[in-house]
PDB file of N, CA and C in Angstrom:
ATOM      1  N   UNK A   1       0.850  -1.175   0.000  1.00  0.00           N
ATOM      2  CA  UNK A   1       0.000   0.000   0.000  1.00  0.00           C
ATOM      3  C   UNK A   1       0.897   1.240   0.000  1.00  0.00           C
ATOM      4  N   UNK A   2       0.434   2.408  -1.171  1.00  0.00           N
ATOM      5  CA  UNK A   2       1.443   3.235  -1.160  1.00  0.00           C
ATOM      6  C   UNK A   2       0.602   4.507  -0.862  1.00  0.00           C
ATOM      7  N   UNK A   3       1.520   5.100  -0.376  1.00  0.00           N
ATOM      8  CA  UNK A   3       0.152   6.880   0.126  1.00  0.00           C
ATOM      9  C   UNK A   3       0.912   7.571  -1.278  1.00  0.00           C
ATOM     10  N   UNK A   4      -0.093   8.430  -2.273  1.00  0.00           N
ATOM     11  CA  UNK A   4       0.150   9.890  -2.512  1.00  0.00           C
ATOM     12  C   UNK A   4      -0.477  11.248  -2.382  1.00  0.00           C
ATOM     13  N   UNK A   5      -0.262  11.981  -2.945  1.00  0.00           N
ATOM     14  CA  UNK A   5      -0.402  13.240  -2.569  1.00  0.00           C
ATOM     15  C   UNK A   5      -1.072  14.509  -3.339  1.00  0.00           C
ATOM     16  N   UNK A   6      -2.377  14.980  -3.296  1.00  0.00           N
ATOM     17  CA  UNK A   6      -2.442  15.638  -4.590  1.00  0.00           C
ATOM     18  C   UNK A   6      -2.768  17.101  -4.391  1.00  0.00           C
ATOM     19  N   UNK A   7      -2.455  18.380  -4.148  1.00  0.00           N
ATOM     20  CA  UNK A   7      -2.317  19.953  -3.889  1.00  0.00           C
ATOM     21  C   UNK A   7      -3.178  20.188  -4.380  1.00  0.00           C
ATOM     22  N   UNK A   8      -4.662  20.307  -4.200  1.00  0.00           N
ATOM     23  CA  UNK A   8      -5.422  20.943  -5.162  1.00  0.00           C
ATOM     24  C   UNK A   8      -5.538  22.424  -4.381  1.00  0.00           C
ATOM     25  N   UNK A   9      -5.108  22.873  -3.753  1.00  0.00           N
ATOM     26  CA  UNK A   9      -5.025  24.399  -2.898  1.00  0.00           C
ATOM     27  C   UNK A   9      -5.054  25.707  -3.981  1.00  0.00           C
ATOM     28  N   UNK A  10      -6.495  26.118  -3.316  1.00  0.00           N
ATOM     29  CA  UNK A  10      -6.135  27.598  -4.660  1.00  0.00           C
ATOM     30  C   UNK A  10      -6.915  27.027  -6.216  1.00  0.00           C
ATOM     31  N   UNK A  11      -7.464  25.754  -6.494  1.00  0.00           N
ATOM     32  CA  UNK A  11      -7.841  25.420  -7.587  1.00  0.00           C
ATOM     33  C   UNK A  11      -9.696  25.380  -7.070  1.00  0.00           C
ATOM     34  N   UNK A  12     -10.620  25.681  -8.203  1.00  0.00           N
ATOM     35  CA  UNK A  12     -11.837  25.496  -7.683  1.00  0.00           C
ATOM     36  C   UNK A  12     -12.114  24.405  -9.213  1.00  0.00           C
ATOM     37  N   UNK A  13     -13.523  24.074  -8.822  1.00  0.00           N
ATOM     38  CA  UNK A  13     -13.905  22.653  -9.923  1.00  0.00           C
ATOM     39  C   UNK A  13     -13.990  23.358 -11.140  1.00  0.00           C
ATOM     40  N   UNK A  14     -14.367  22.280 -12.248  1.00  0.00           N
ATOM     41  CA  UNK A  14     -13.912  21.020 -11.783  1.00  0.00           C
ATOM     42  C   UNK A  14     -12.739  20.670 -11.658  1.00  0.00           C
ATOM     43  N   UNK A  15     -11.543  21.148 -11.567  1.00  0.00           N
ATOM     44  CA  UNK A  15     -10.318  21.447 -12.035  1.00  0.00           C
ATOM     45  C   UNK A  15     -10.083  20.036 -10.696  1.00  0.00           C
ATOM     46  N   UNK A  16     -10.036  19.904  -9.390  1.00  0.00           N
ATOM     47  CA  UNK A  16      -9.640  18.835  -8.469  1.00  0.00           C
ATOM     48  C   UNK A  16     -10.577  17.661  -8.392  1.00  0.00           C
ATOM     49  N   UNK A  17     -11.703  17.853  -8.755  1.00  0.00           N
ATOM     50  CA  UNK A  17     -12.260  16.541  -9.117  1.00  0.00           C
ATOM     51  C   UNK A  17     -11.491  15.748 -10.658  1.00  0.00           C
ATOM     52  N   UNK A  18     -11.385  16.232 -11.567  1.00  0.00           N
ATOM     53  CA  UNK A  18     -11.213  15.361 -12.965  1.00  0.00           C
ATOM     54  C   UNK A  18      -9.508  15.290 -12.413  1.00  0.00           C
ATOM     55  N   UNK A  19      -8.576  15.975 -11.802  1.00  0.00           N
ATOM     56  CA  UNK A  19      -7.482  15.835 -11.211  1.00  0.00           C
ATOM     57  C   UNK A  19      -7.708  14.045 -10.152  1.00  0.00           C
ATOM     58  N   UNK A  20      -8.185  14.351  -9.057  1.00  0.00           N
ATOM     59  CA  UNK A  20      -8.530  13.410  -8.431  1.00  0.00           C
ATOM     60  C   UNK A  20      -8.592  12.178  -8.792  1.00  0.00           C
ATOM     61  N   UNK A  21      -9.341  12.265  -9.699  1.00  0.00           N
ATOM     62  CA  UNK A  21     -10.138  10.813 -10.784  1.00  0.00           C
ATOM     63  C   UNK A  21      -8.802  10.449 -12.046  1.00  0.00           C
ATOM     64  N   UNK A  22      -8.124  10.944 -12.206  1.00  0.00           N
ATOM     65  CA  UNK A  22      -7.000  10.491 -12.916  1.00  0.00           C
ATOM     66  C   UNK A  22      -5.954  10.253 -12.559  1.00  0.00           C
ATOM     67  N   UNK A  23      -5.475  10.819 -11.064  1.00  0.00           N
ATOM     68  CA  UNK A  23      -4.478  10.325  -9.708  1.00  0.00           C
ATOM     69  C   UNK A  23      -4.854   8.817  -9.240  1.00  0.00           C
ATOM     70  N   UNK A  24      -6.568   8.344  -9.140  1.00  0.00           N
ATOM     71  CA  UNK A  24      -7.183   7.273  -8.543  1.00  0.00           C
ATOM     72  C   UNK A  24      -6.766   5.917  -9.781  1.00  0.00           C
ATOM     73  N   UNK A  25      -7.059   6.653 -10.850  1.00  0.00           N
ATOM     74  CA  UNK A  25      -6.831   5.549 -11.716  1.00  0.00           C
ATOM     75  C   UNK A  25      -5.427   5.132 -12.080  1.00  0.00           C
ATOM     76  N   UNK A  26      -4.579   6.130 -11.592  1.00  0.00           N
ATOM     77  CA  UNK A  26      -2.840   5.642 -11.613  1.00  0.00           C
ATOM     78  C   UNK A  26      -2.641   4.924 -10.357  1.00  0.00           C
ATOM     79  N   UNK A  27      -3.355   4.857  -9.531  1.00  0.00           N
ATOM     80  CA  UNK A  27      -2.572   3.987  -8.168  1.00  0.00           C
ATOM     81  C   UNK A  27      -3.341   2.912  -8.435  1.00  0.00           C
ATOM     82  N   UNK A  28      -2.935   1.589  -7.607  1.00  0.00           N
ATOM     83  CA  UNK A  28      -3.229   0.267  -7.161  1.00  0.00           C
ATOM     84  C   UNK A  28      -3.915   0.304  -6.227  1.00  0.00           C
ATOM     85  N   UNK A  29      -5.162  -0.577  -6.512  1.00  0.00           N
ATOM     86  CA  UNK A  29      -6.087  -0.802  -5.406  1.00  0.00           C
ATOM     87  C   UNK A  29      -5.119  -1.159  -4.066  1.00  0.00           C
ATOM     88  N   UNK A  30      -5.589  -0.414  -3.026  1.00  0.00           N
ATOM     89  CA  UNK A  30      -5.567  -0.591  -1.510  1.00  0.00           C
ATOM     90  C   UNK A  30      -4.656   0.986  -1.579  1.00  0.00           C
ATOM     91  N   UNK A  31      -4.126   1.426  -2.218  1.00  0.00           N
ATOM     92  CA  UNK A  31      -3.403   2.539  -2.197  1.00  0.00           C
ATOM     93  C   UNK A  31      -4.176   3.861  -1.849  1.00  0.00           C
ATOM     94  N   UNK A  32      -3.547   4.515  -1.548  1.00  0.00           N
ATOM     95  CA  UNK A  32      -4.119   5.537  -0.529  1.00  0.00           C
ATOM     96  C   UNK A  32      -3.853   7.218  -1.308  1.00  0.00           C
ATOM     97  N   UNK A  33      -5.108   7.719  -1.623  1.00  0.00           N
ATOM     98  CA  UNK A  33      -4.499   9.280  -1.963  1.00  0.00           C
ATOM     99  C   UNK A  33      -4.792   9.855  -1.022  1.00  0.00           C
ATOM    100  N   UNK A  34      -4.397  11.403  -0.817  1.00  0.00           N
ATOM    101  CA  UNK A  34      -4.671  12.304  -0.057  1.00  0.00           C
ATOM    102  C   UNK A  34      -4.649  13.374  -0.882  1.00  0.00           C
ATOM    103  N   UNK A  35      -5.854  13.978  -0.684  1.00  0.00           N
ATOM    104  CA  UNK A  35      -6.205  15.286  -1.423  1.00  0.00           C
ATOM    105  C   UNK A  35      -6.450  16.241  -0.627  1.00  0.00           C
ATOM    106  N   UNK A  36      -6.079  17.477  -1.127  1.00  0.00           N
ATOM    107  CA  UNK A  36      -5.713  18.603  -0.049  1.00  0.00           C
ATOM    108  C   UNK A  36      -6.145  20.285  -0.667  1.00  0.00           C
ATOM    109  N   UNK A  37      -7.689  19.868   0.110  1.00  0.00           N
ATOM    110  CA  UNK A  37      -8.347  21.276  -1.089  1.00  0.00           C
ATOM    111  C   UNK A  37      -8.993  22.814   0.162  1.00  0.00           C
ATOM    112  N   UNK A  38      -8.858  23.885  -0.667  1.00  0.00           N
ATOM    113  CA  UNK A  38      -9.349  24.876   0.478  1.00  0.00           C
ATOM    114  C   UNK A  38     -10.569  25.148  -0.522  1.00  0.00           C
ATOM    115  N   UNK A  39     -11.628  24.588  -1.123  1.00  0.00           N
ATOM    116  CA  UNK A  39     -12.358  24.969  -2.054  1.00  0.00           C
ATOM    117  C   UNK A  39     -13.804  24.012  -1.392  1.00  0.00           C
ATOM    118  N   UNK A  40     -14.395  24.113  -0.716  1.00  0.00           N
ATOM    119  CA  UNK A  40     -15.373  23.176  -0.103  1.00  0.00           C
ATOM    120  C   UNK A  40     -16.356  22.521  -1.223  1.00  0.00           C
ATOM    121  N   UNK A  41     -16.672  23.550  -2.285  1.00  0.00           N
ATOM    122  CA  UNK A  41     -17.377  22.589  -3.467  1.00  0.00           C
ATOM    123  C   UNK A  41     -16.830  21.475  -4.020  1.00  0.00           C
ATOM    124  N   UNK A  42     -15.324  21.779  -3.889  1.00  0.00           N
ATOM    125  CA  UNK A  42     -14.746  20.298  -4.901  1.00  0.00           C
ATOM    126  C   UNK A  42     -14.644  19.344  -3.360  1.00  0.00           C
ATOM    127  N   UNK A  43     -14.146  19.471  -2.510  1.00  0.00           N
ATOM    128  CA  UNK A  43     -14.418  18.456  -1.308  1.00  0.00           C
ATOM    129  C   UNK A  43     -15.765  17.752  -1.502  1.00  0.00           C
ATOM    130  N   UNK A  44     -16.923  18.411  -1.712  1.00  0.00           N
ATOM    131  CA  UNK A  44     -17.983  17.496  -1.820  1.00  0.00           C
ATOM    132  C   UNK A  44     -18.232  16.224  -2.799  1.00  0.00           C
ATOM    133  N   UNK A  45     -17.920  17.593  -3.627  1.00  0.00           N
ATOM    134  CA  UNK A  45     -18.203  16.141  -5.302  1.00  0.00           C
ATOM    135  C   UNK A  45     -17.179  15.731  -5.405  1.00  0.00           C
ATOM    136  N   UNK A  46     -15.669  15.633  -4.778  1.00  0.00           N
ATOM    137  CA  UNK A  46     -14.934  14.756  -4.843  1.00  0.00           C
ATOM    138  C   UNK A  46     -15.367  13.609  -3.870  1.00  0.00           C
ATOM    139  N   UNK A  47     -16.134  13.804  -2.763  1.00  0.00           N
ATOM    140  CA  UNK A  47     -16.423  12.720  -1.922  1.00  0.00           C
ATOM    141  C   UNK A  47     -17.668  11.829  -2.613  1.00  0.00           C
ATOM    142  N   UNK A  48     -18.612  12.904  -2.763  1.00  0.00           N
ATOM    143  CA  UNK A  48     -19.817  12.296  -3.750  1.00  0.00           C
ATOM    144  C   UNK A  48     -19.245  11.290  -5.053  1.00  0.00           C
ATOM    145  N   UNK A  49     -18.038  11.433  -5.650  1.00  0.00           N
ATOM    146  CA  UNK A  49     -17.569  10.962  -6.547  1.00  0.00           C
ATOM    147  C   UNK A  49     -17.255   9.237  -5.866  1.00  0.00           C
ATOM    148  N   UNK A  50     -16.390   9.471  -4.854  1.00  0.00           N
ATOM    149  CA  UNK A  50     -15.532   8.462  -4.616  1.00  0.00           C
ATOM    150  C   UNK A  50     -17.143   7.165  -4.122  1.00  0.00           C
ATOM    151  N   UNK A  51     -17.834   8.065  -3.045  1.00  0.00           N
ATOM    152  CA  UNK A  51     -19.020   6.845  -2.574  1.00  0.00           C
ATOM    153  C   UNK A  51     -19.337   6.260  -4.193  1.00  0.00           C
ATOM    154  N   UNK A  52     -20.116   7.402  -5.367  1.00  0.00           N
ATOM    155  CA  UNK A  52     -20.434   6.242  -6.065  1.00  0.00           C
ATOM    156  C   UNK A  52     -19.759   5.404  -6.684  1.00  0.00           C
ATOM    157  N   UNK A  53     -18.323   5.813  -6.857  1.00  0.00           N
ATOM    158  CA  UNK A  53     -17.267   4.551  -7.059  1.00  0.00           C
ATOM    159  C   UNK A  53     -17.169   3.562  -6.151  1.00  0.00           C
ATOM    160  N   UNK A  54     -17.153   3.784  -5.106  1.00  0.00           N
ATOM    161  CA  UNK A  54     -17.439   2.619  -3.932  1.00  0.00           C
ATOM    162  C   UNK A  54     -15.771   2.282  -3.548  1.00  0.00           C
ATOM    163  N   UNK A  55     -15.044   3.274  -3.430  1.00  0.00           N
ATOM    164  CA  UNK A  55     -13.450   3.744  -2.680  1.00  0.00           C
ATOM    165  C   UNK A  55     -14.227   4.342  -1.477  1.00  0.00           C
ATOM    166  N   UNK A  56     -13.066   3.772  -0.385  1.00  0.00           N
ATOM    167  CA  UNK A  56     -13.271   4.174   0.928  1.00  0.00           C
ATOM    168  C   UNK A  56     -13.046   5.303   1.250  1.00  0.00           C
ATOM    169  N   UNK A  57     -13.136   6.357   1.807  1.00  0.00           N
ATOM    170  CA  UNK A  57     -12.826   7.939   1.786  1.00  0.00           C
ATOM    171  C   UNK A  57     -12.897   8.202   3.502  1.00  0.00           C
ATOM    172  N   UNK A  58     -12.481   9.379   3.612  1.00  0.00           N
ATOM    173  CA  UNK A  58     -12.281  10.463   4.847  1.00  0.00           C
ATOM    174  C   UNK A  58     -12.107  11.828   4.539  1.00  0.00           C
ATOM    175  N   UNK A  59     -12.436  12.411   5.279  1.00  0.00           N
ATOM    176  CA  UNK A  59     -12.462  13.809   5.420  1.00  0.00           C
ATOM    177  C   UNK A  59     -11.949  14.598   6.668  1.00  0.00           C
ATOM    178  N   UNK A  60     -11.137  15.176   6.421  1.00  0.00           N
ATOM    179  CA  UNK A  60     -11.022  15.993   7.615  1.00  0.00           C
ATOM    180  C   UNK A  60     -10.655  17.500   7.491  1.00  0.00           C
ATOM    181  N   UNK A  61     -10.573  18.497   8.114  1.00  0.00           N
ATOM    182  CA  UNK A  61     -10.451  20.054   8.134  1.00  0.00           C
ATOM    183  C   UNK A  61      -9.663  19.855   9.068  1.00  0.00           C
ATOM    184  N   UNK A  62      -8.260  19.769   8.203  1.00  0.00           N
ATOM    185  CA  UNK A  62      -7.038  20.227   8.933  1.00  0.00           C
ATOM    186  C   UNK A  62      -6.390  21.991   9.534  1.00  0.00           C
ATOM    187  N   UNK A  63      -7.217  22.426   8.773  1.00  0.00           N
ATOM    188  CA  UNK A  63      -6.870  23.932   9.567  1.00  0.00           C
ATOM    189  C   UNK A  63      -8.623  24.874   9.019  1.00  0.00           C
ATOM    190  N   UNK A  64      -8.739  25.956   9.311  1.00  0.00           N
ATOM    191  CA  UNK A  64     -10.005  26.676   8.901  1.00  0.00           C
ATOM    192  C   UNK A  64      -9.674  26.513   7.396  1.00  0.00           C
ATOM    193  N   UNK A  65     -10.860  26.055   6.833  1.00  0.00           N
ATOM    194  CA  UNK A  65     -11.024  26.169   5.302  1.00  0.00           C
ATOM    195  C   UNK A  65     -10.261  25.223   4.534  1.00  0.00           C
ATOM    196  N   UNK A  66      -9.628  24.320   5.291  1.00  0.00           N
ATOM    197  CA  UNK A  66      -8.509  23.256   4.744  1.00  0.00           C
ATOM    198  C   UNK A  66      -9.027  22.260   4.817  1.00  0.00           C
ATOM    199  N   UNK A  67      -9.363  21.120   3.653  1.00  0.00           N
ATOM    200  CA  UNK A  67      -9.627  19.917   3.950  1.00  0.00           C
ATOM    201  C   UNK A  67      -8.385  18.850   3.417  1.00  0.00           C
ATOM    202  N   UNK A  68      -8.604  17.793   4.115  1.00  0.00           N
ATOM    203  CA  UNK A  68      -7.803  16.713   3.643  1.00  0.00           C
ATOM    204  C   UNK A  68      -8.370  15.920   3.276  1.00  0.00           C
ATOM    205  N   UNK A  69      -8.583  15.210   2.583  1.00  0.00           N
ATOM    206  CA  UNK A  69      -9.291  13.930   1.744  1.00  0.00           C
ATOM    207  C   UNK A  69      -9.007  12.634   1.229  1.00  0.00           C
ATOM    208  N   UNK A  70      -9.401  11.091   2.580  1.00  0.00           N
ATOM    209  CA  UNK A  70      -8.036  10.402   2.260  1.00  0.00           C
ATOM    210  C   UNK A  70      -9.133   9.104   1.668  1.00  0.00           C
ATOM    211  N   UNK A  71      -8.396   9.178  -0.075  1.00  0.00           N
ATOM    212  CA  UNK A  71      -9.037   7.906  -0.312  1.00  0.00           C
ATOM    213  C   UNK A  71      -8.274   6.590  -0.720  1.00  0.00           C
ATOM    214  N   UNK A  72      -8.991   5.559  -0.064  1.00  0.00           N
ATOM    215  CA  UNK A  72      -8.342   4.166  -0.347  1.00  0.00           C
ATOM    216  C   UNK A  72      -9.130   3.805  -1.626  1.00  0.00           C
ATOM    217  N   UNK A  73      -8.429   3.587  -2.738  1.00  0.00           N
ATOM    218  CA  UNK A  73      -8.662   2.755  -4.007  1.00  0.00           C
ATOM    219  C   UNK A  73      -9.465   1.504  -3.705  1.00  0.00           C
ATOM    220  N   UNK A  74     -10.702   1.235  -4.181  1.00  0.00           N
ATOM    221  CA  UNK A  74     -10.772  -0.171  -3.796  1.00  0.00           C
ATOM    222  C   UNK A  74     -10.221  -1.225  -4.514  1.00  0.00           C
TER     223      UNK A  74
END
């Protein structure tokens, strides 16, 4: 299982979702991204994205307005 890393900071959609979704399809299932957005619209439909793919996800607000977004590939 490998972690990466993807800066979407400062970008609004769809620009970190279609980012996201082409980071997911370069890693190996069980592999782990972390996405890192201050844009709360793409946090959503990047999460909305991942449930209907059926990848495990998290969320967290690492500082005001900062989210982190950690998804496991299924």
């Amino acid at each position: 299982m490998a972690m990466h890393y993807l800066d979407m900071l400062g970008e609004i959609c769809p620009h970190p979702l279609h980012m996201t979704k082409a980071k997911v399809d370069e890693i190996q299932s069980g592999d782990i991204l972390i996405v890192e957005s201050d844009y709360s619209g793409s946090v959503k439909n990047i999460l909305a994205w991942a449930d209907r793919a059926g990848h495990k996800y998290d969320v967290e607000e690492v500082e005001e307005g900062v989210w982190q977004v950690k998804i496991t590939k299924k």
